[in-house]
PDB file of N, CA and C in Angstrom:
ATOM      1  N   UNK A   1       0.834  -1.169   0.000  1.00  0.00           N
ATOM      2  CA  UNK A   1       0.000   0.000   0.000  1.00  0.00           C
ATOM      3  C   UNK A   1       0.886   1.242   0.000  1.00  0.00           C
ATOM      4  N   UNK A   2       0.185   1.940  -0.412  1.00  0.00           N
ATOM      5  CA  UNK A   2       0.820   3.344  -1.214  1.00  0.00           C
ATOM      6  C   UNK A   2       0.806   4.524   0.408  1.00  0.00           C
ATOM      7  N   UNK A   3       1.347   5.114   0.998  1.00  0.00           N
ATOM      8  CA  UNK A   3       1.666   5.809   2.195  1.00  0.00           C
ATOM      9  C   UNK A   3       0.572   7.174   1.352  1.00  0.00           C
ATOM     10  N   UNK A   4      -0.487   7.830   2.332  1.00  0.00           N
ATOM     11  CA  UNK A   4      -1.484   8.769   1.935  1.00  0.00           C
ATOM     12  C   UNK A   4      -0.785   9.821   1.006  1.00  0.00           C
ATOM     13  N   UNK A   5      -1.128  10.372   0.382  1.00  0.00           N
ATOM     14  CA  UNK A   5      -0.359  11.878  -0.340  1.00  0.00           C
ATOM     15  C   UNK A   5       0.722  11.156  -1.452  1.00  0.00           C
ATOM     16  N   UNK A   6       1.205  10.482  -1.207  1.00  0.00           N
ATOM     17  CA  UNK A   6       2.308   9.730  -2.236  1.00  0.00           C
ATOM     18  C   UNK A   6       1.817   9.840  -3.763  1.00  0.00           C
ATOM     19  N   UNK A   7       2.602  10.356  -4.606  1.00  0.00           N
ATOM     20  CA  UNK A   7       2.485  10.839  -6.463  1.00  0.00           C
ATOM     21  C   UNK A   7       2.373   9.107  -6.587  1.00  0.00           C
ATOM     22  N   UNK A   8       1.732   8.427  -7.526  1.00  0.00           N
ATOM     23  CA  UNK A   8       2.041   7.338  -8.272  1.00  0.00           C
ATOM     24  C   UNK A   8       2.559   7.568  -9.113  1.00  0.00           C
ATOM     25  N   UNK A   9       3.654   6.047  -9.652  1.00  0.00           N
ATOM     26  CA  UNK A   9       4.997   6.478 -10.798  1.00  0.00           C
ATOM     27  C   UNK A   9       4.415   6.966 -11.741  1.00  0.00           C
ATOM     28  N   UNK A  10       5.383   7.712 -12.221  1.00  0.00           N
ATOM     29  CA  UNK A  10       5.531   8.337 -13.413  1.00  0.00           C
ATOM     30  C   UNK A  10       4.877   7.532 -14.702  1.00  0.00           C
ATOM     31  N   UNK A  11       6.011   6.512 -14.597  1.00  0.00           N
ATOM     32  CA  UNK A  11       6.402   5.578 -14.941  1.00  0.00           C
ATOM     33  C   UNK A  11       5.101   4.147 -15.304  1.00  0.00           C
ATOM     34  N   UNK A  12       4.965   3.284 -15.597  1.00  0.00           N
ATOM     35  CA  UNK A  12       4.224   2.566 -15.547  1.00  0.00           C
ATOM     36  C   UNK A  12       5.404   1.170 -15.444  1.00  0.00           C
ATOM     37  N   UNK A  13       5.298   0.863 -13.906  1.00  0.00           N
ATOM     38  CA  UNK A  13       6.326  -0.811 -14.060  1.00  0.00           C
ATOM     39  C   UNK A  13       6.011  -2.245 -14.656  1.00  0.00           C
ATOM     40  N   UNK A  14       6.477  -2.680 -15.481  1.00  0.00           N
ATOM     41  CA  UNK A  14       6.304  -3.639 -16.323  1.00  0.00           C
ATOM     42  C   UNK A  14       5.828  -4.573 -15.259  1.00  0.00           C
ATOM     43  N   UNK A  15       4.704  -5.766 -15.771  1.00  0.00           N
ATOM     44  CA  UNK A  15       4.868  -7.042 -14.924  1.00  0.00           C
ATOM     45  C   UNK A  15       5.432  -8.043 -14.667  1.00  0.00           C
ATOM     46  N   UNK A  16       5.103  -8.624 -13.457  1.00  0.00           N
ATOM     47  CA  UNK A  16       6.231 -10.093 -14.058  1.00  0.00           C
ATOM     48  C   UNK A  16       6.151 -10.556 -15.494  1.00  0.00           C
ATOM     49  N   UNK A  17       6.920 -11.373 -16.338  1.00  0.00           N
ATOM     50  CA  UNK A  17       7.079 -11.866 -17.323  1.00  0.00           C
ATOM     51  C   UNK A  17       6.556 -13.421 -17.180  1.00  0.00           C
ATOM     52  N   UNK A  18       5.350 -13.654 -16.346  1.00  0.00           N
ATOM     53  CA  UNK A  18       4.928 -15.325 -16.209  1.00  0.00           C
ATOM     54  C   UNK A  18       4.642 -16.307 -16.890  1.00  0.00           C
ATOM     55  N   UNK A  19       4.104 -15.492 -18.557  1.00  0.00           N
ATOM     56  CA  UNK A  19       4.393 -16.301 -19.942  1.00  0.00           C
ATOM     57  C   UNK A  19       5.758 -16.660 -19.710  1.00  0.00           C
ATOM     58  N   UNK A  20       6.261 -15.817 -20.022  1.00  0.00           N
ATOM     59  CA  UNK A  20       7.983 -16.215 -20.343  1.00  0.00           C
ATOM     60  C   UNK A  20       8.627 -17.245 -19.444  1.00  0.00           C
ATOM     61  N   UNK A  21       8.218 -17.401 -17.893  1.00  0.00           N
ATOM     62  CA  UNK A  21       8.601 -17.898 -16.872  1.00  0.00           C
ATOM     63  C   UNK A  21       8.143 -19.546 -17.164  1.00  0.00           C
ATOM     64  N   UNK A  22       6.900 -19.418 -17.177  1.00  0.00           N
ATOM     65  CA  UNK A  22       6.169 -20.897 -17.729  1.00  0.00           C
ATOM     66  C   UNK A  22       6.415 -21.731 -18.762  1.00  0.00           C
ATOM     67  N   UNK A  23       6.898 -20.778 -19.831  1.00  0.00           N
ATOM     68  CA  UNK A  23       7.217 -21.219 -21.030  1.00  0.00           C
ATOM     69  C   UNK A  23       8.629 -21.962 -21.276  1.00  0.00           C
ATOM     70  N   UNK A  24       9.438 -21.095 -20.055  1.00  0.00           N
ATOM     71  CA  UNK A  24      10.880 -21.337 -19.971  1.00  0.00           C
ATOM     72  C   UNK A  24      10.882 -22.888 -18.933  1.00  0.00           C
ATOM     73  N   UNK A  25      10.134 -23.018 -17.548  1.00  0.00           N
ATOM     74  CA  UNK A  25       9.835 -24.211 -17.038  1.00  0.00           C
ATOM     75  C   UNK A  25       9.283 -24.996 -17.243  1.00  0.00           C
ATOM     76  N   UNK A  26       7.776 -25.166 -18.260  1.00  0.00           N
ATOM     77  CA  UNK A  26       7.346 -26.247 -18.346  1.00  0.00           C
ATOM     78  C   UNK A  26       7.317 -26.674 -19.534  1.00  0.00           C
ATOM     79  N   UNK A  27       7.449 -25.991 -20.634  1.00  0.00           N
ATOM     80  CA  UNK A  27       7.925 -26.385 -21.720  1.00  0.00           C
ATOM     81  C   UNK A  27       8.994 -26.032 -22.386  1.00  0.00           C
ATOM     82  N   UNK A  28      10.611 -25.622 -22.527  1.00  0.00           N
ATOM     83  CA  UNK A  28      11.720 -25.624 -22.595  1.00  0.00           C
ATOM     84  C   UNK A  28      12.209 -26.824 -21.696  1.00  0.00           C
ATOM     85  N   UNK A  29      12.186 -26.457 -20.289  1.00  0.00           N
ATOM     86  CA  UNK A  29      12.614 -27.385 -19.543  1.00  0.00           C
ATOM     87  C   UNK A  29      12.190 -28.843 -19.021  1.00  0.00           C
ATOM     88  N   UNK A  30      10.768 -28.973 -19.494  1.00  0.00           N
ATOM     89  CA  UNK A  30      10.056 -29.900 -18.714  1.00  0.00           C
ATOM     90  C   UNK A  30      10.280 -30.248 -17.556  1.00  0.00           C
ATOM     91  N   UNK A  31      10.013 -29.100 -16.609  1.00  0.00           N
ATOM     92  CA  UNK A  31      10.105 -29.283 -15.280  1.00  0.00           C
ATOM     93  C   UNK A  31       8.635 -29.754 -14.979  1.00  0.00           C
ATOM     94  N   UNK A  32       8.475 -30.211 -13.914  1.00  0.00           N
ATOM     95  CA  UNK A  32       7.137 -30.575 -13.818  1.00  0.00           C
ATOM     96  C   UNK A  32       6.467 -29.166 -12.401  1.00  0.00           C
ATOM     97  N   UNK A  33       5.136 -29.108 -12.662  1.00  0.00           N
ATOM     98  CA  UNK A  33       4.693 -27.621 -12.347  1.00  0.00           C
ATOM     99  C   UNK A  33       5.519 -27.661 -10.888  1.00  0.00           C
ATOM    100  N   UNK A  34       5.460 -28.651  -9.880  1.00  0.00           N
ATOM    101  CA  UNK A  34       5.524 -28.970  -8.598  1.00  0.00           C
ATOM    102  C   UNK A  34       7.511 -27.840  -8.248  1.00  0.00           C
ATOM    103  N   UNK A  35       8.030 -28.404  -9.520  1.00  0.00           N
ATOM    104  CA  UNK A  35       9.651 -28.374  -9.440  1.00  0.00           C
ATOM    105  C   UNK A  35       9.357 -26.603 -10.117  1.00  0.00           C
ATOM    106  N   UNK A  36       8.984 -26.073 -10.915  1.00  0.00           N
ATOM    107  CA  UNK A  36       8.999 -25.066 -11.413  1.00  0.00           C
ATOM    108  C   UNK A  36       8.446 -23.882 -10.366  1.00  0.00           C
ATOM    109  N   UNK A  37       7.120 -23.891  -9.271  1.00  0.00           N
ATOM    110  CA  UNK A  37       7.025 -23.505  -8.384  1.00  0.00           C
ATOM    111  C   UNK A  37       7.834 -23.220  -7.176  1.00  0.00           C
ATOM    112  N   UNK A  38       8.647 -24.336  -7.147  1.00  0.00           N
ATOM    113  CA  UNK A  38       9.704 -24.550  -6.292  1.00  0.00           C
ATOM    114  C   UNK A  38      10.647 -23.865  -6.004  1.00  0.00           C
ATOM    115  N   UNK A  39      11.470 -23.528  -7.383  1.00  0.00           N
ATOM    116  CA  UNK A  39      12.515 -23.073  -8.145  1.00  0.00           C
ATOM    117  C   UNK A  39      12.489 -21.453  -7.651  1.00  0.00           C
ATOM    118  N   UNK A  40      13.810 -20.687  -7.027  1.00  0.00           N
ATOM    119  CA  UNK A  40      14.027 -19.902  -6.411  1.00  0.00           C
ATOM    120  C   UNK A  40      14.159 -18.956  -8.354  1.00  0.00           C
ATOM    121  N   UNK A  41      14.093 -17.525  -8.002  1.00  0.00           N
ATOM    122  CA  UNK A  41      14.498 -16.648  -8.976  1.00  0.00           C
ATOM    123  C   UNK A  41      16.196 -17.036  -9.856  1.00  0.00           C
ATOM    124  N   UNK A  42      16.769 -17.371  -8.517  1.00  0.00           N
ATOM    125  CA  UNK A  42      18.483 -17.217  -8.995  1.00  0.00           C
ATOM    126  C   UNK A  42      18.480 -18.754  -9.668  1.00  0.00           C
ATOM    127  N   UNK A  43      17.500 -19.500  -9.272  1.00  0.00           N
ATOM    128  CA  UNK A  43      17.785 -21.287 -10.285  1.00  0.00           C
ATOM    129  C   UNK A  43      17.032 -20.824 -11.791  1.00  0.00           C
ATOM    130  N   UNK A  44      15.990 -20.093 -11.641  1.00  0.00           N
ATOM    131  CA  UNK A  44      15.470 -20.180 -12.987  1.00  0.00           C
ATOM    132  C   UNK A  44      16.614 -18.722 -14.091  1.00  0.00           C
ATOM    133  N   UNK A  45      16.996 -18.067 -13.234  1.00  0.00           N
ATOM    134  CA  UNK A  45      17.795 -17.532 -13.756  1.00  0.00           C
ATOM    135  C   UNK A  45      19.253 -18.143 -14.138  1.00  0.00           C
ATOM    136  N   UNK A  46      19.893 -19.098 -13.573  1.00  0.00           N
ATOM    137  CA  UNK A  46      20.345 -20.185 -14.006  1.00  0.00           C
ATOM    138  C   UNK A  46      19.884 -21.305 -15.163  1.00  0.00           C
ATOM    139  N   UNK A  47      19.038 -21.180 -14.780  1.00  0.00           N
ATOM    140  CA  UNK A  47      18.721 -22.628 -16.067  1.00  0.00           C
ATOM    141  C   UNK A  47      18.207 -22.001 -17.152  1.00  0.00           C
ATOM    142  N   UNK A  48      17.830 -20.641 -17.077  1.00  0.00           N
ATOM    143  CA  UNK A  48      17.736 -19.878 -18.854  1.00  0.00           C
ATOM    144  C   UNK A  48      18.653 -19.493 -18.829  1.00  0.00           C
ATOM    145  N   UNK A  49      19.990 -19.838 -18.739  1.00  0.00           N
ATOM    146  CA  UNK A  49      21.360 -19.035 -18.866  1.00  0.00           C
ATOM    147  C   UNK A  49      21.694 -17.930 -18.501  1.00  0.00           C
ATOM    148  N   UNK A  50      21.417 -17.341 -17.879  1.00  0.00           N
ATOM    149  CA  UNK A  50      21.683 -15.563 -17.578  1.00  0.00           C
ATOM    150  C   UNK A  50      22.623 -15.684 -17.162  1.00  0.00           C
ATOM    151  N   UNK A  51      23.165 -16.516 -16.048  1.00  0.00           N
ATOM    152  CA  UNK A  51      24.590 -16.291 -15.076  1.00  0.00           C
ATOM    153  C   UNK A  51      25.951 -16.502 -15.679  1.00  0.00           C
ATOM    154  N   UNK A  52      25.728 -17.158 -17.029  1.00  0.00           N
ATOM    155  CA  UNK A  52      27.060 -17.661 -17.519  1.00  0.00           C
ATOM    156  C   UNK A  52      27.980 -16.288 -16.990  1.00  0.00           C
ATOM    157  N   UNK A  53      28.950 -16.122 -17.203  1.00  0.00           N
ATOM    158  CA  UNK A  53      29.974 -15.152 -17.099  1.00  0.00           C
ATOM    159  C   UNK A  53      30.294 -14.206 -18.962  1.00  0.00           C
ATOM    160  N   UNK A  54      30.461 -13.123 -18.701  1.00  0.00           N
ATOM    161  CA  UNK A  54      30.364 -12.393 -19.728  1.00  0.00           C
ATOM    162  C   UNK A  54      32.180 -12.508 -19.645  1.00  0.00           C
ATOM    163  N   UNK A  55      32.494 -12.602 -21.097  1.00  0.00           N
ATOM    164  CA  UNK A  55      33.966 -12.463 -21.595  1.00  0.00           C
ATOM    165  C   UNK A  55      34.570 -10.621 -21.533  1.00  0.00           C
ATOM    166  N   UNK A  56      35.276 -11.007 -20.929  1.00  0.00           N
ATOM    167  CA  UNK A  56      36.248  -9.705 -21.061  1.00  0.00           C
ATOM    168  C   UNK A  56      36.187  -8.843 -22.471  1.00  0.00           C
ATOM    169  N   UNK A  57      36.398  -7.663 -22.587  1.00  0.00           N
ATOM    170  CA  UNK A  57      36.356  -7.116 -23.529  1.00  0.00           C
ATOM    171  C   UNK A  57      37.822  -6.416 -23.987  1.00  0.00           C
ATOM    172  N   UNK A  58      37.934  -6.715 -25.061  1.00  0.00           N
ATOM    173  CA  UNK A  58      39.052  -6.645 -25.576  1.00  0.00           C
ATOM    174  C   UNK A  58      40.058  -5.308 -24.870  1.00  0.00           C
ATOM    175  N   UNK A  59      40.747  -5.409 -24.807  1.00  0.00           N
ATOM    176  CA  UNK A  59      41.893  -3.867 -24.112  1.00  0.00           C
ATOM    177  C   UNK A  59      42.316  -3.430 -25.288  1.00  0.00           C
ATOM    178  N   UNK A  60      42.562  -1.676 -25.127  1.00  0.00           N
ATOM    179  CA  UNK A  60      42.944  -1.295 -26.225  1.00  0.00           C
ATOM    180  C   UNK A  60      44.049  -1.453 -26.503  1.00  0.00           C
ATOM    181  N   UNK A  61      44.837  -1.819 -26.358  1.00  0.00           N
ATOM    182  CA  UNK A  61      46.535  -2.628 -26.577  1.00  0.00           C
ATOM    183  C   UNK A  61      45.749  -3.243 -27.866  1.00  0.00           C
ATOM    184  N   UNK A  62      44.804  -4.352 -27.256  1.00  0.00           N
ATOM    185  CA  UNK A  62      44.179  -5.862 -28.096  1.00  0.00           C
ATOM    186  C   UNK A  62      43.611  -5.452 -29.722  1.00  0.00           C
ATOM    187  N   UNK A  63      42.874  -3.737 -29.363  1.00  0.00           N
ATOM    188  CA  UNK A  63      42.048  -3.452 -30.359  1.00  0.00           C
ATOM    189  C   UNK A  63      42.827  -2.134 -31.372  1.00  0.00           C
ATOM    190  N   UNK A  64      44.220  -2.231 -30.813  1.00  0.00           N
ATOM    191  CA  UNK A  64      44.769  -1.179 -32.131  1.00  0.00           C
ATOM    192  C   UNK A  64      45.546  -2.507 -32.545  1.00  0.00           C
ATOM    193  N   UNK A  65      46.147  -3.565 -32.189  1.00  0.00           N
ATOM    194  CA  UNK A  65      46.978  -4.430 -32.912  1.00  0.00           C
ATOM    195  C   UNK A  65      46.255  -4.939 -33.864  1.00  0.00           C
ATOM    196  N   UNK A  66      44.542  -5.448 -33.565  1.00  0.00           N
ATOM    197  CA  UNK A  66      43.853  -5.959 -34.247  1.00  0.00           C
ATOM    198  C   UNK A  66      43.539  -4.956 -35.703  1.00  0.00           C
ATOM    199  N   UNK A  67      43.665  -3.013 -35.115  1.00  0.00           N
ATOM    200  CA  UNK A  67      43.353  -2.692 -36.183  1.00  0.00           C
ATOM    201  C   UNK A  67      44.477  -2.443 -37.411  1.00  0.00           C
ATOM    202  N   UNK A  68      45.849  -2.479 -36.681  1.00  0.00           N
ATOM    203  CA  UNK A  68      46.733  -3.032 -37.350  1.00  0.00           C
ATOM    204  C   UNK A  68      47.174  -3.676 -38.606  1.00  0.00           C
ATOM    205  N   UNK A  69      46.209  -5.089 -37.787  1.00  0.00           N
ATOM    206  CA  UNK A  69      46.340  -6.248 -38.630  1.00  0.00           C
ATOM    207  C   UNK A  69      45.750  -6.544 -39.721  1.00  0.00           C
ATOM    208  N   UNK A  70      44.152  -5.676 -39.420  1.00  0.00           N
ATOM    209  CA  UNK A  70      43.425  -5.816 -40.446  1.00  0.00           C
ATOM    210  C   UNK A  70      42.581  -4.520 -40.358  1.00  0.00           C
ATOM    211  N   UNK A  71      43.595  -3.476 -41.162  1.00  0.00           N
ATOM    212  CA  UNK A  71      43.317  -1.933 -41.634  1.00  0.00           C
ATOM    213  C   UNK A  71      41.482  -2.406 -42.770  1.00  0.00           C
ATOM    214  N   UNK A  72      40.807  -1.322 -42.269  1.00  0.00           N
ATOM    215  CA  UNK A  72      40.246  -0.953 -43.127  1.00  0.00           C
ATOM    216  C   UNK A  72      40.474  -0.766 -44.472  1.00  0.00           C
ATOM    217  N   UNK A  73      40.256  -1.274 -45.786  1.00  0.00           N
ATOM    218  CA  UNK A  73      40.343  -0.117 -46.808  1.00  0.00           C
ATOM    219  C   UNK A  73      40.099   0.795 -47.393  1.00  0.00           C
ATOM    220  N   UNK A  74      41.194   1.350 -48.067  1.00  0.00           N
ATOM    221  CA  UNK A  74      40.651   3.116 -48.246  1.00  0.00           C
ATOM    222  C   UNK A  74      39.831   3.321 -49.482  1.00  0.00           C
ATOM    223  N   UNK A  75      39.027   4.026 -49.399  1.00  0.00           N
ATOM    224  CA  UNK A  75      37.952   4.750 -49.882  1.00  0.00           C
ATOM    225  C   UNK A  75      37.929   3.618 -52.060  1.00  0.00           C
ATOM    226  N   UNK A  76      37.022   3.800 -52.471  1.00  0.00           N
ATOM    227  CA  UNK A  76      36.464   2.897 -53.415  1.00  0.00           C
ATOM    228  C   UNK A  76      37.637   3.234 -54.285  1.00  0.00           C
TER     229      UNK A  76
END
């Protein structure tokens, strides 16, 4: 509940995504409903991949040798 006098957002906040959630547990995964209920935010965010680890991004040392190596060519 909203405290008296309080502006409502601006904003309009999206809803959960529970298609997407259902779709991702009981048919992607075939979890069965019991195991999909179960399932904390950080497991289902696990098992649709989100947590993998993101790769480093190249250093610019990495990205002038590369442009180096393989210059653009000049104009037609």
């Amino acid at each position: 509940m909203r405290p008296a006098g309080s502006a409502a957002p601006e904003t309009p906040v999206p809803g959960f995504p529970w298609d997407a959630v259902l779709t991702l547990g009981l048919a992607t995964l075939r979890w069965r409903p019991r195991d999909l209920w179960a399932a904390t935010p950080r497991e289902l965010a696990a098992a649709a991949g989100l947590t993998r680890p993101v790769p480093d991004a190249p250093s610019r040392t990495d990205l002038d040798r590369l442009l180096a190596a393989y210059p653009d060519p000049e104009g037609p």
